[in-house]
Protein backbone atom coordinates (compact mmCIF):
# COMPACT_ATOMS: atom_id res chain seq x y z
CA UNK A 1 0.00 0.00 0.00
CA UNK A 2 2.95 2.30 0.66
CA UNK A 3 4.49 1.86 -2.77
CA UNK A 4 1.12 2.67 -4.49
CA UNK A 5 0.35 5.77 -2.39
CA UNK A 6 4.44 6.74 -3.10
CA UNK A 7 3.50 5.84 -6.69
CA UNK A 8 0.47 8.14 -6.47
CA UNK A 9 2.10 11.16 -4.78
CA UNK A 10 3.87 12.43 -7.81
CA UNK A 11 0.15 13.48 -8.86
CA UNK A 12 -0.81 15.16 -6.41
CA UNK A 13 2.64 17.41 -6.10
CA UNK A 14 2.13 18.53 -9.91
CA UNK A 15 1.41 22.23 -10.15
CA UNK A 16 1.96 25.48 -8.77
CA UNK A 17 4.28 25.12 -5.80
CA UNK A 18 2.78 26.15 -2.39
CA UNK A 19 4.85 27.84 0.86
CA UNK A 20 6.39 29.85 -1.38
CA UNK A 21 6.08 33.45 0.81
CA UNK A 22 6.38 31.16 3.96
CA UNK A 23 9.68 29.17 2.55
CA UNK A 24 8.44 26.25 2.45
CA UNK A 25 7.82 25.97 -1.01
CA UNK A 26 10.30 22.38 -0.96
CA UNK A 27 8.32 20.66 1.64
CA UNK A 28 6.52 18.55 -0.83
CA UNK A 29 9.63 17.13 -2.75
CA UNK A 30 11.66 16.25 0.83
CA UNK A 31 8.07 15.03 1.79
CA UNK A 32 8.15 12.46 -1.19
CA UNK A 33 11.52 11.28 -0.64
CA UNK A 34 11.35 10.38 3.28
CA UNK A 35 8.21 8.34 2.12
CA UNK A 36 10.73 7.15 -0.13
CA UNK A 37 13.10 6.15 2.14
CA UNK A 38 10.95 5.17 4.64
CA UNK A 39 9.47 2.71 1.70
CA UNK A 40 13.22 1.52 1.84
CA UNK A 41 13.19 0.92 5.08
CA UNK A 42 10.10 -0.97 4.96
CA UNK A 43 11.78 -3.49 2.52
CA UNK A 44 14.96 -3.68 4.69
CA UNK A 45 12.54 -4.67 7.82
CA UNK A 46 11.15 -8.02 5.67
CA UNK A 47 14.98 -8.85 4.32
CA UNK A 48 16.14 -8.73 8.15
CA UNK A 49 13.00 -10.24 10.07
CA UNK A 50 13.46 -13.57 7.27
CA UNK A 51 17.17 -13.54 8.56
CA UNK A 52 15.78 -13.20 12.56
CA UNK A 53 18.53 -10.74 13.12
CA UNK A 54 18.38 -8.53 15.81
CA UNK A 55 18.89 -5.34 13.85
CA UNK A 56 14.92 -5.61 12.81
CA UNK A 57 14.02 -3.42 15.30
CA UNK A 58 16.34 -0.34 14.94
CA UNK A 59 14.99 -0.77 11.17
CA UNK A 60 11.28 -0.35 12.45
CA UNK A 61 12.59 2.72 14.48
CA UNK A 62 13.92 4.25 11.09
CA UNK A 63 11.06 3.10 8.90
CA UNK A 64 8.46 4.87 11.61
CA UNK A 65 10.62 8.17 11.77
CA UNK A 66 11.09 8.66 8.16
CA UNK A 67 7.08 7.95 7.28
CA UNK A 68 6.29 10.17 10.23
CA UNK A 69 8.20 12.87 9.67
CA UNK A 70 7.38 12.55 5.61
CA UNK A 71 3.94 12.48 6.58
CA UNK A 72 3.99 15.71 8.75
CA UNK A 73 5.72 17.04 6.02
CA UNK A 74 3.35 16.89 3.08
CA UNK A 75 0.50 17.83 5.69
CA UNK A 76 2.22 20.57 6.11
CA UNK A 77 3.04 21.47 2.53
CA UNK A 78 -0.75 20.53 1.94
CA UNK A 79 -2.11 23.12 4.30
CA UNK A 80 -0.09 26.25 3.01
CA UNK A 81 -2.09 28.53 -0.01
């Protein structure tokens, strides 16, 4: 579900750039790529639980700070005219 709504988001960033008076006109494109990353991480936290190694949770710590703080981000870049 979190590669289609990554797949998705390009959509929905097409346009007119927003935040730019407030400086915050980049929000969107970081926003996109945390999700990105955070997608990465997502993967990494299947490869590692299949090898039971004890890293899987510092990757679930990654994978739920990067879609957080993507999330907040495009919010963010959502709410500004």
């Amino acid at each position: 579900m979190g590669a289609a709504g990554l797949a998705l988001l390009p959509l929905a960033l097409r346009g007119l750039p927003r935040g730019v008076l407030a400086g915050a006109s980049s929000f969107g494109v970081q926003g996109a790529v945390l999700l990105g990353a955070a997608l990465l991480a997502g993967v990494a936290i299947v490869v590692l639980a299949r090898r039971r190694s004890r890293a899987t949770s510092g990757a679930i710590v990654v994978h739920a700070l990067l879609a957080i703080t993507g999330y907040v981000m495009l919010i963010a870049y959502a709410s500004l005219d």
